[in-house]
C-alpha atoms as a PDB file:
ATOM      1  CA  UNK A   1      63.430  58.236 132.916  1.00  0.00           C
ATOM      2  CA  UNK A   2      65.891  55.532 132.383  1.00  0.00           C
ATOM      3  CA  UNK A   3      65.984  52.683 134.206  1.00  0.00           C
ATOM      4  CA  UNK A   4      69.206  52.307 135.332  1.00  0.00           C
ATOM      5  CA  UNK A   5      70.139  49.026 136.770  1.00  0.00           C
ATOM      6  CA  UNK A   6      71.821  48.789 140.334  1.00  0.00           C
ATOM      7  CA  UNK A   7      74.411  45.970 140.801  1.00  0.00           C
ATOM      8  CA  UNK A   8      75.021  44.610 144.408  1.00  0.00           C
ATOM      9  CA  UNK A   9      78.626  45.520 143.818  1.00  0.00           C
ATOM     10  CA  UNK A  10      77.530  49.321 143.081  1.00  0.00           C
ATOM     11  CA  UNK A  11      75.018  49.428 145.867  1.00  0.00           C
ATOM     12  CA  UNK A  12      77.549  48.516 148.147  1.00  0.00           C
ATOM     13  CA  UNK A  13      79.955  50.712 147.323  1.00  0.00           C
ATOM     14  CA  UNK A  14      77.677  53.595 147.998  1.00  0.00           C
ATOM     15  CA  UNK A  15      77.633  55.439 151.419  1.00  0.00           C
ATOM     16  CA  UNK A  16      74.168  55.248 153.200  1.00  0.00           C
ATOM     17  CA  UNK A  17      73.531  58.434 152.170  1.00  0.00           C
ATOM     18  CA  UNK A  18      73.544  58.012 148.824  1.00  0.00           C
ATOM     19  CA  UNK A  19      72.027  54.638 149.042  1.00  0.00           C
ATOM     20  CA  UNK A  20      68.843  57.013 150.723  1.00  0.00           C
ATOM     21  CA  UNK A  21      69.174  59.493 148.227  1.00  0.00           C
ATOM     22  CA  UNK A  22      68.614  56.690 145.315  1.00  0.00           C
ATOM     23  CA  UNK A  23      65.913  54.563 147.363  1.00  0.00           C
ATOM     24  CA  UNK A  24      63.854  57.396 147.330  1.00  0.00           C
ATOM     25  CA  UNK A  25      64.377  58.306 143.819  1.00  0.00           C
ATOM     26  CA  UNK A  26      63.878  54.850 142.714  1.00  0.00           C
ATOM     27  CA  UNK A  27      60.622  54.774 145.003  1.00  0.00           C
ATOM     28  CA  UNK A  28      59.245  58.187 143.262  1.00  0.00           C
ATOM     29  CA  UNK A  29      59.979  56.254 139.647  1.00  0.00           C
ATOM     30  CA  UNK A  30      58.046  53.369 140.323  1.00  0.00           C
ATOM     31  CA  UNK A  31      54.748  55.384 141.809  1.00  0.00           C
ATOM     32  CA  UNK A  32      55.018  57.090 138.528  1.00  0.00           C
ATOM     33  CA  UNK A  33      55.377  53.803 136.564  1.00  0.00           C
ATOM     34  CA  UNK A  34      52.340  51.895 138.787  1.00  0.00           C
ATOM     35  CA  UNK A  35      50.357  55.519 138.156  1.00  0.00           C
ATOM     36  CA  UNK A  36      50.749  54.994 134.704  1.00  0.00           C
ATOM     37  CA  UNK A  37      50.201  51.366 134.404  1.00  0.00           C
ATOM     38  CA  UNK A  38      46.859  52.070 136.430  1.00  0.00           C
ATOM     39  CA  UNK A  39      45.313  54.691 133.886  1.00  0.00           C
ATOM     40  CA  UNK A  40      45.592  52.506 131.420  1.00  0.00           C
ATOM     41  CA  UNK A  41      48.456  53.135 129.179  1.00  0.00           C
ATOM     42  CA  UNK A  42      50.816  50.922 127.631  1.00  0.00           C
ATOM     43  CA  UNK A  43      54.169  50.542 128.704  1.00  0.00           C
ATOM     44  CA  UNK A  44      56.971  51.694 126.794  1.00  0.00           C
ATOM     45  CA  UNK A  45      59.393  48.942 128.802  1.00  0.00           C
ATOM     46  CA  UNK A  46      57.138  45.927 130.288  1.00  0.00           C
ATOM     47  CA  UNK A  47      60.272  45.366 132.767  1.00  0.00           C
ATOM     48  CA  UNK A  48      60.860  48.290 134.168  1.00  0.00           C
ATOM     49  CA  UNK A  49      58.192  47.732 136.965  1.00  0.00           C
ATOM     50  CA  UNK A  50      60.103  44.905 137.831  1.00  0.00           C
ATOM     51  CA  UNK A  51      63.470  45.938 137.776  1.00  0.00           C
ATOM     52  CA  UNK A  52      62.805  49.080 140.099  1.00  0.00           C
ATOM     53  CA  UNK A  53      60.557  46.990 142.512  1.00  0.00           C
ATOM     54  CA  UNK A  54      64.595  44.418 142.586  1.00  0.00           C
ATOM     55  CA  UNK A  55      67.000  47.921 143.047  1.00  0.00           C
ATOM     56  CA  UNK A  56      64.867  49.141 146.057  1.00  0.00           C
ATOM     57  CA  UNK A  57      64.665  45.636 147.680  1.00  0.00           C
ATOM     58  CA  UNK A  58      68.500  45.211 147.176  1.00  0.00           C
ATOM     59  CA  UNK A  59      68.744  48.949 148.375  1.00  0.00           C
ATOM     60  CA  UNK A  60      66.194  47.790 151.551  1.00  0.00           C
ATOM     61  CA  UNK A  61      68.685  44.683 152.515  1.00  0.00           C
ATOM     62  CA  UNK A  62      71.862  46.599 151.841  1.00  0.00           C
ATOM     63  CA  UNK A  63      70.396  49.095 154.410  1.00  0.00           C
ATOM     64  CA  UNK A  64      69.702  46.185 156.967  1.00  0.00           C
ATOM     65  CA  UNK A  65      72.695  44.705 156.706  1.00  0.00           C
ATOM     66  CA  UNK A  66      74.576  47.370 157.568  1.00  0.00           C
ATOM     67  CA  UNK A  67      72.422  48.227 160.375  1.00  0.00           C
ATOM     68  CA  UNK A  68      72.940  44.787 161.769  1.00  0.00           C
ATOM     69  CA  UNK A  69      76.874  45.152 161.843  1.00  0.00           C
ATOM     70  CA  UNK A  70      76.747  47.496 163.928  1.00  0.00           C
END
C-alpha cells in the first residue's frame, strides 16, 4: 500500500465517520508494516512506520477534540 499522507487540514475536513473508517485502516497498515519489520525483512520505505504511527495520532486528537466541544 501507499502511504498516503494526512494533512490536519484534510483530517479535519472529514466527518467522524470517515475519520473512523481511515483510523482503522491506517491501524491495519501499520500491524502489517511492524509484522514485517519483525520477521526480518527490509523495508521498502524506512518512513513509512513513522508516518502512519503521526496520521493515527493526528486522527486520535482530531477525535478528542471534537469530543471535547461538545
Amino acid at each position: 500500500m501507499q502511504v498516503a499522507v494526512l494533512r490536519n487540514k484534510e483530517a479535519r475536513g472529514l466527518s467522524s465517520e470517515e475519520l473512523n473508517e481511515k483510523l482503522k485502516s491506517f491501524e491495519a497498515e501499520l500491524r502489517s508494516e511492524l509484522g514485517a519489520a519483525a520477521s526480518g525483512t527490509a523495508p521498502k520505505n524506512p518512513g513509512k512506520i513513522k508516518e502512519i504511527k503521526r496520521a493515527i495520532a493526528r486522527i486520535k486528537t482530531i477525535i478528542n477534540e471534537r469530543k471535547r466541544e461538545v
